[in-house]
PDB file of N, CA and C in Angstrom:
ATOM      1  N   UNK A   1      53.451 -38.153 -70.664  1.00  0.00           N
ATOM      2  CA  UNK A   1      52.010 -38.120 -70.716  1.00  0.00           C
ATOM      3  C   UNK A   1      51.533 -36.667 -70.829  1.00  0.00           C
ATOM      4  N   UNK A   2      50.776 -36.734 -71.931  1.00  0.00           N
ATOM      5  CA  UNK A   2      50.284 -34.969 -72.106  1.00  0.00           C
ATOM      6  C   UNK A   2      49.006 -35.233 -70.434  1.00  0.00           C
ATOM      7  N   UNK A   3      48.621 -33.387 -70.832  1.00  0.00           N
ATOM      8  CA  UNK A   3      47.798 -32.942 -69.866  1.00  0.00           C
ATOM      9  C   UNK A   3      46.522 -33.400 -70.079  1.00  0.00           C
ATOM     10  N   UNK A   4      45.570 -34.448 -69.451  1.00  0.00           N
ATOM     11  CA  UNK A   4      44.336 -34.481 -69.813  1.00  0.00           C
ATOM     12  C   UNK A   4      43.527 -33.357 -69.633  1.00  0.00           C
ATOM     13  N   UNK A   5      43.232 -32.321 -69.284  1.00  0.00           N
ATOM     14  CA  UNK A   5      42.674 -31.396 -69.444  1.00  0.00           C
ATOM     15  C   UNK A   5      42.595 -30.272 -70.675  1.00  0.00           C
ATOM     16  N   UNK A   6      43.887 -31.253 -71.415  1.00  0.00           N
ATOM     17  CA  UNK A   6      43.812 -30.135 -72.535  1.00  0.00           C
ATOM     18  C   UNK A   6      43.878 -30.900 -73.579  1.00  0.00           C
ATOM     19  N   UNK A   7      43.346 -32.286 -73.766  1.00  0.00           N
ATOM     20  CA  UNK A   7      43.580 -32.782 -74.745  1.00  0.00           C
ATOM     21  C   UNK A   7      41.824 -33.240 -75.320  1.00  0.00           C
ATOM     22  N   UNK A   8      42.134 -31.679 -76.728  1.00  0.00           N
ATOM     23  CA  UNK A   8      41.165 -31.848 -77.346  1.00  0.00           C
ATOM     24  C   UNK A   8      40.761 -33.375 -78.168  1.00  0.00           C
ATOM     25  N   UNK A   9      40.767 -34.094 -77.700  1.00  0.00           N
ATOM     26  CA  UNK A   9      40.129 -35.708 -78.819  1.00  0.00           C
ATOM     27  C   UNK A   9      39.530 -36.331 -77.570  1.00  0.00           C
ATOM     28  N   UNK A  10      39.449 -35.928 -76.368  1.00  0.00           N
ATOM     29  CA  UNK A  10      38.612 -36.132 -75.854  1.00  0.00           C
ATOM     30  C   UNK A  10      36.716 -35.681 -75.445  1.00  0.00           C
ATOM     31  N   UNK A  11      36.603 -36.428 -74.426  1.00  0.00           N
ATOM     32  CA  UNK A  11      34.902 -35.440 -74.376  1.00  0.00           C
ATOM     33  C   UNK A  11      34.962 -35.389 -73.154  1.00  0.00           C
ATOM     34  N   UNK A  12      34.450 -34.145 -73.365  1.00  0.00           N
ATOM     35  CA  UNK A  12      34.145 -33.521 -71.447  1.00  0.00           C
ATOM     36  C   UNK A  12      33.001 -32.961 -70.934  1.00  0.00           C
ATOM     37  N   UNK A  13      33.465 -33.338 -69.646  1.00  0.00           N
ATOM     38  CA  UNK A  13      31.997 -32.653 -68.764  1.00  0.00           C
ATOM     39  C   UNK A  13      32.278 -31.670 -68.026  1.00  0.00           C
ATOM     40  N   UNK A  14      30.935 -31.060 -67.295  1.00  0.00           N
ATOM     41  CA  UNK A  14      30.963 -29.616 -66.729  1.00  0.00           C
ATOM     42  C   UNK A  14      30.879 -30.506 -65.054  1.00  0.00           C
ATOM     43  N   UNK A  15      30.960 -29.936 -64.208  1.00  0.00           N
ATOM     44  CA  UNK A  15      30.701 -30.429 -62.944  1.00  0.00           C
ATOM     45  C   UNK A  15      30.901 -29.590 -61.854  1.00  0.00           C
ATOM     46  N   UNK A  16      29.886 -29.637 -61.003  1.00  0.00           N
ATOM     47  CA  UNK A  16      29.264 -28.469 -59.917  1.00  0.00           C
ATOM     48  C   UNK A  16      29.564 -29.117 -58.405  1.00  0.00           C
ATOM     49  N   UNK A  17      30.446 -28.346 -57.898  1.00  0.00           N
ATOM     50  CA  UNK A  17      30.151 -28.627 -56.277  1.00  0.00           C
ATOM     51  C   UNK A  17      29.112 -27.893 -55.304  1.00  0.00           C
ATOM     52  N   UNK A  18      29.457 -28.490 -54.378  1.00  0.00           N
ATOM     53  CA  UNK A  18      28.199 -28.263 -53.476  1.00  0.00           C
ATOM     54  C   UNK A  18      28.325 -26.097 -53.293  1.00  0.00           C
ATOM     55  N   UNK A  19      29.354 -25.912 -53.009  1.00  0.00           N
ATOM     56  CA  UNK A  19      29.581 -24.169 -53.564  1.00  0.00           C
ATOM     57  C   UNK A  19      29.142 -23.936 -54.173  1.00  0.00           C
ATOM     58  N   UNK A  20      28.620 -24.486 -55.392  1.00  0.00           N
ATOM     59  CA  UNK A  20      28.462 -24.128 -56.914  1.00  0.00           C
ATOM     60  C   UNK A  20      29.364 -23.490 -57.412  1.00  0.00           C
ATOM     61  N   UNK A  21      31.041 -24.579 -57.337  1.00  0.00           N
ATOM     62  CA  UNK A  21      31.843 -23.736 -58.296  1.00  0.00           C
ATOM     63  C   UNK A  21      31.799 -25.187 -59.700  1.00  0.00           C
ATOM     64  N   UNK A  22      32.216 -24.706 -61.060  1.00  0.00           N
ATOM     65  CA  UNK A  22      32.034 -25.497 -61.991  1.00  0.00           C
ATOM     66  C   UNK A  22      33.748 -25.448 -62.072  1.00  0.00           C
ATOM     67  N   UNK A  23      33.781 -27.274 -62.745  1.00  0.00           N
ATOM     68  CA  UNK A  23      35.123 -27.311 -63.308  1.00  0.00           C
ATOM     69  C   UNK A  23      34.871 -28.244 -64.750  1.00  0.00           C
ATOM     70  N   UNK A  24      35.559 -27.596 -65.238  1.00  0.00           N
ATOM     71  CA  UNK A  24      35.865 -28.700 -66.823  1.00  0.00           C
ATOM     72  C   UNK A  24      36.643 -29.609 -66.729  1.00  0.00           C
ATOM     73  N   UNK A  25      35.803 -31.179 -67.100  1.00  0.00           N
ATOM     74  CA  UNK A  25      36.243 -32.331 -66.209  1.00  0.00           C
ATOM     75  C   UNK A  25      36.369 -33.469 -67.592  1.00  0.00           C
ATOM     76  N   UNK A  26      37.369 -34.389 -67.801  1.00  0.00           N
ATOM     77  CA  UNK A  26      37.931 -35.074 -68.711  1.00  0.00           C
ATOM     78  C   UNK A  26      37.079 -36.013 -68.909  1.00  0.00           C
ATOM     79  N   UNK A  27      35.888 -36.638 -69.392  1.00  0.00           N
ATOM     80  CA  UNK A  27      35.111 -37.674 -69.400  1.00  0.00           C
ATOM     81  C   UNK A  27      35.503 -38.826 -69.172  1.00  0.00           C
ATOM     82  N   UNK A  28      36.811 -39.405 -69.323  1.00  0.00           N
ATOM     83  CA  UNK A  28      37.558 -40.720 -68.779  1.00  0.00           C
ATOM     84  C   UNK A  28      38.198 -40.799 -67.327  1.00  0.00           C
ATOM     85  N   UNK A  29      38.035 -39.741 -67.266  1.00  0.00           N
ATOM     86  CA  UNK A  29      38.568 -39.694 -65.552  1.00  0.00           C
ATOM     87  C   UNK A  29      37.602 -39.537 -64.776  1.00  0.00           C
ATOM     88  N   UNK A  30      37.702 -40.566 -63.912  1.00  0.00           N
ATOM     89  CA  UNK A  30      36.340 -40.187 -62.473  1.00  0.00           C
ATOM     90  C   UNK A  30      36.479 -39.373 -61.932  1.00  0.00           C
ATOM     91  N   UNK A  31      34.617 -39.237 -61.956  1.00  0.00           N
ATOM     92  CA  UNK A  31      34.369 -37.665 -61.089  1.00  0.00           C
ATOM     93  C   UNK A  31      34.666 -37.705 -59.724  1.00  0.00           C
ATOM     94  N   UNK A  32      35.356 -36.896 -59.333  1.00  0.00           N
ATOM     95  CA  UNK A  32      36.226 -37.209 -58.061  1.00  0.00           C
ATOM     96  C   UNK A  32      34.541 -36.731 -56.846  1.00  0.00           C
ATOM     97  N   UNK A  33      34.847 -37.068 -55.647  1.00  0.00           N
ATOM     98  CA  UNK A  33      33.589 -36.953 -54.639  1.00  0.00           C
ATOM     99  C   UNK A  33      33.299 -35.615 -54.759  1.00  0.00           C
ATOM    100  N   UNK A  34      32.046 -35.209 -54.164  1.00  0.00           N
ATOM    101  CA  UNK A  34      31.586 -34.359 -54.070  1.00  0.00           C
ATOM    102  C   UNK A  34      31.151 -33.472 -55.234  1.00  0.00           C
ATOM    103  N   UNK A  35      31.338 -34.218 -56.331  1.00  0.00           N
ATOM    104  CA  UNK A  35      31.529 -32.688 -57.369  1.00  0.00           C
ATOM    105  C   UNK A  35      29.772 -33.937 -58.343  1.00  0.00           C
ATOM    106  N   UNK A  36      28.732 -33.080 -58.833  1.00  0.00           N
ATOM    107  CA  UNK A  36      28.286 -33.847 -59.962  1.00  0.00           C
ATOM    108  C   UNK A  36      28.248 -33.092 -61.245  1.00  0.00           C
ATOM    109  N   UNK A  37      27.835 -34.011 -62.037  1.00  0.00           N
ATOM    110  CA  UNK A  37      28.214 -33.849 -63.623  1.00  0.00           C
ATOM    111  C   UNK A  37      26.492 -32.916 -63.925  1.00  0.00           C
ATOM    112  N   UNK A  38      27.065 -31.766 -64.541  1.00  0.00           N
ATOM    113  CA  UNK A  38      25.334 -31.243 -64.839  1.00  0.00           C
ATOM    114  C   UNK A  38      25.412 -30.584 -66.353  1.00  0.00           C
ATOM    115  N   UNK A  39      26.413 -30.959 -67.202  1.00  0.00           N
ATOM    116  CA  UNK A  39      26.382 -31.087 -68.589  1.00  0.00           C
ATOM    117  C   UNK A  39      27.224 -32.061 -69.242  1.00  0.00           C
ATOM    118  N   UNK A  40      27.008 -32.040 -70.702  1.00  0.00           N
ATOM    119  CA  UNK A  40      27.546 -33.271 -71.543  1.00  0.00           C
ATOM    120  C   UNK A  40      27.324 -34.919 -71.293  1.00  0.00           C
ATOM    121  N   UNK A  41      28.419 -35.240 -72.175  1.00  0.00           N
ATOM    122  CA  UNK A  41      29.663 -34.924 -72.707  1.00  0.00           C
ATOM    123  C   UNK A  41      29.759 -34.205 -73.979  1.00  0.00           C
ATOM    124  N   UNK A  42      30.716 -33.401 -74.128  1.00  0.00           N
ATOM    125  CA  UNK A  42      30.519 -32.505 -75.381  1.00  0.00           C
ATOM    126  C   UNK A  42      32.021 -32.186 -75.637  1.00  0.00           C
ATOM    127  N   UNK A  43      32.447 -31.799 -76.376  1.00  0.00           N
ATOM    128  CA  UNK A  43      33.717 -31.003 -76.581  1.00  0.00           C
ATOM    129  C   UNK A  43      34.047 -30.390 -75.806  1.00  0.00           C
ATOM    130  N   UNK A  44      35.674 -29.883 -75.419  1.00  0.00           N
ATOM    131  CA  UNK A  44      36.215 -29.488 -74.676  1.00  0.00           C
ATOM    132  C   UNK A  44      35.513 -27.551 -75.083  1.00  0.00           C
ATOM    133  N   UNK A  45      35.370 -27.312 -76.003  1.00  0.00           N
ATOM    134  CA  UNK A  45      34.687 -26.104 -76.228  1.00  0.00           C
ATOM    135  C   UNK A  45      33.702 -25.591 -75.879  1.00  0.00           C
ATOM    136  N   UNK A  46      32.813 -26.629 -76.236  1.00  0.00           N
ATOM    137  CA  UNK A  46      31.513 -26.734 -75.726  1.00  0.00           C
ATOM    138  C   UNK A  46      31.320 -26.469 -74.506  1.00  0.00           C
ATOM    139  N   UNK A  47      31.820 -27.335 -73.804  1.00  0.00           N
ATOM    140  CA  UNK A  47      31.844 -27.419 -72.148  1.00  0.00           C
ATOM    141  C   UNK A  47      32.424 -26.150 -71.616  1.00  0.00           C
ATOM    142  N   UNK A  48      33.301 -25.347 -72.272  1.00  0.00           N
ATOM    143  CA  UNK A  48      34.195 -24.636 -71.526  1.00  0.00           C
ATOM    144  C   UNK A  48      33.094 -23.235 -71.737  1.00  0.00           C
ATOM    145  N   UNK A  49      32.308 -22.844 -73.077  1.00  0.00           N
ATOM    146  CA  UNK A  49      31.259 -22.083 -73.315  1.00  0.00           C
ATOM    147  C   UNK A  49      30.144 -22.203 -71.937  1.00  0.00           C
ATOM    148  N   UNK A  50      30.060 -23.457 -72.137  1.00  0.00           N
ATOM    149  CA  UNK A  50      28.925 -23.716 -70.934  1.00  0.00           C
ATOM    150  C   UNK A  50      28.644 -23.099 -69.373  1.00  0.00           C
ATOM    151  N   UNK A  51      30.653 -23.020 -69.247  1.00  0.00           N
ATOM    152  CA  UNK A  51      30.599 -22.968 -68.096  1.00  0.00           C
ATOM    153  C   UNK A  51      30.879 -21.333 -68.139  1.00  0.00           C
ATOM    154  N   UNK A  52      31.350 -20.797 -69.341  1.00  0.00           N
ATOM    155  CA  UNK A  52      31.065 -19.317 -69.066  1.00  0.00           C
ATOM    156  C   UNK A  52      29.859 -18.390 -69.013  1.00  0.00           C
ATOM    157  N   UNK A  53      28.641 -19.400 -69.835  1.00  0.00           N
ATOM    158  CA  UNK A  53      27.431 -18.537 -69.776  1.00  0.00           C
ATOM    159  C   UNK A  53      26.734 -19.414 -68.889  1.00  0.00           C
ATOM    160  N   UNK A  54      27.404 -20.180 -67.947  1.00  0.00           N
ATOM    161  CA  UNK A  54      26.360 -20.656 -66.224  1.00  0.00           C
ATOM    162  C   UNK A  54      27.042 -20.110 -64.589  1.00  0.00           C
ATOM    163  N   UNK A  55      28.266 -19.806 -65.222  1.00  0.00           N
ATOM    164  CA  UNK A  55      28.682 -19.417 -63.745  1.00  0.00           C
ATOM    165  C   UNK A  55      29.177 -17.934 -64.339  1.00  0.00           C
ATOM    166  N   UNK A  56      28.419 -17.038 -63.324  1.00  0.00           N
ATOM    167  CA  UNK A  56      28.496 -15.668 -63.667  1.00  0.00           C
ATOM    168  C   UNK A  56      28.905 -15.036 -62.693  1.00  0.00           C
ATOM    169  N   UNK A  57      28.918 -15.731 -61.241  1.00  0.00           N
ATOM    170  CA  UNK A  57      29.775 -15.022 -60.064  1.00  0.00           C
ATOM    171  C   UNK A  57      30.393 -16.213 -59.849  1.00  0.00           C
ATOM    172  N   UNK A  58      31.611 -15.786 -59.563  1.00  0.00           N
ATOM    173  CA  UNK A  58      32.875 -16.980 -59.111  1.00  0.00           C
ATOM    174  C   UNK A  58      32.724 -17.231 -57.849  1.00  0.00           C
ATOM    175  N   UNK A  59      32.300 -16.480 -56.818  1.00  0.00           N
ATOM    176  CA  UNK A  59      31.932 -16.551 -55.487  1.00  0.00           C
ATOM    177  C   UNK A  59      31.350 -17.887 -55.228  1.00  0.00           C
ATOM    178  N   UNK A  60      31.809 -18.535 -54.276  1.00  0.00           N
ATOM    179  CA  UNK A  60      31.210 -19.710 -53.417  1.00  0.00           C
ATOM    180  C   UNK A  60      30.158 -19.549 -52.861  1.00  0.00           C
ATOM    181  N   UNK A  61      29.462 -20.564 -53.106  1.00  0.00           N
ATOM    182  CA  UNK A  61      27.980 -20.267 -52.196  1.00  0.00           C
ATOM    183  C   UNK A  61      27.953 -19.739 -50.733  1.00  0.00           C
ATOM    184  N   UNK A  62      28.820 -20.163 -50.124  1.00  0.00           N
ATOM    185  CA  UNK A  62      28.928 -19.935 -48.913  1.00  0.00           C
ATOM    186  C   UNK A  62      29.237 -18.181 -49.036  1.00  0.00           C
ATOM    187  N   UNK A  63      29.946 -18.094 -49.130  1.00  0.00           N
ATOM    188  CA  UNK A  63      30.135 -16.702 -49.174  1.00  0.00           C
ATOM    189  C   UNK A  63      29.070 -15.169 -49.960  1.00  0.00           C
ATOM    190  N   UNK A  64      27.930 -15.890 -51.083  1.00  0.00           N
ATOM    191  CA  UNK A  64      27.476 -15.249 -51.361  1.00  0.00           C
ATOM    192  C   UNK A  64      26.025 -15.727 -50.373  1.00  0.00           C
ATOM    193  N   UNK A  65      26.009 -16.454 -49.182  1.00  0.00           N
ATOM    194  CA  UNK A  65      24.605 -16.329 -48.566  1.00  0.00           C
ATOM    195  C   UNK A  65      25.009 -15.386 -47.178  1.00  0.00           C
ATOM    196  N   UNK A  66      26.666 -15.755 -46.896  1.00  0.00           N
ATOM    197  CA  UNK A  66      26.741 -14.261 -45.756  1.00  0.00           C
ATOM    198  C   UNK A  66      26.954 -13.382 -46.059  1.00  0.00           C
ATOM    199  N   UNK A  67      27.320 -13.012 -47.657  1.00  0.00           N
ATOM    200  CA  UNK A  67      27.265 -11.669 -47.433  1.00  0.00           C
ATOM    201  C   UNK A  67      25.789 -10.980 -47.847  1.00  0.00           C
ATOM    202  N   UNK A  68      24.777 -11.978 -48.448  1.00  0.00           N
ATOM    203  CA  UNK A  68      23.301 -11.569 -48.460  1.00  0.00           C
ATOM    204  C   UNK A  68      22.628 -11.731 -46.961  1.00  0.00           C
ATOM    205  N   UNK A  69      23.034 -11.821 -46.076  1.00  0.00           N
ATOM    206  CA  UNK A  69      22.581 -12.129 -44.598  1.00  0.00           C
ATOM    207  C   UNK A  69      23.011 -10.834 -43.830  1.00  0.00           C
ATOM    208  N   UNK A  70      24.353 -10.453 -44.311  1.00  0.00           N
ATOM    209  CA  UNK A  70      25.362  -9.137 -43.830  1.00  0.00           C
ATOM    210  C   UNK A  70      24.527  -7.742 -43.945  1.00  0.00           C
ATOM    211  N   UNK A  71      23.937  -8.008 -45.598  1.00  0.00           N
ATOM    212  CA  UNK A  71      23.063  -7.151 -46.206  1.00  0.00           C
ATOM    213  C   UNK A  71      21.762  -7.040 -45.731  1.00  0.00           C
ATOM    214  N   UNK A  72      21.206  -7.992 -45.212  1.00  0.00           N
ATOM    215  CA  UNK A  72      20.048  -7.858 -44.799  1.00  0.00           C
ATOM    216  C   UNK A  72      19.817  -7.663 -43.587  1.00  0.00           C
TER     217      UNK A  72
END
C-alpha cells in the first residue's frame, strides 16, 4: 500500500488544531478528533501552498500566548 499522504490523484484538506498547528490531510481518511478542516478539498498542491502562506509561525498557540504574557 503506497503512502496516502503522497498520493497525488487524490484531494486534500488543510486542517487546524486547537494550537493552531495545520496538517495536510487525505480527503478519504477521517479527520481524526480534535483537528477541523478550514480549506478545500483541492489538490495536494494547492493545499500544501495554503498551508505555507497561513501558517507563518510554527509555534503552538500555547506557547506563543506565554511567551506574549512573559513579554508583557
Amino acid at each position: 500500500m503506497s503512502n496516502p499522504f503522497e498520493n497525488d490523484d487524490w484531494s486534500y484538506l488543510v486542517l487546524v488544531n486547537e494550537e493552531e498547528q495545520y496538517s495536510l490531510w487525505p480527503e478519504p481518511i477521517e479527520v481524526p478528533a480534535g483537528w477541523t478542516v478550514v480549506h478545500g478539498p483541492g489538490t495536494r498542491d494547492e493545499m500544501t501552498e495554503f498551508i505555507e502562506r497561513s501558517w507563518q509561525d510554527m509555534r503552538p498557540k500555547s506557547l506563543r500566548d506565554a511567551m506574549a504574557e512573559g513579554a508583557g
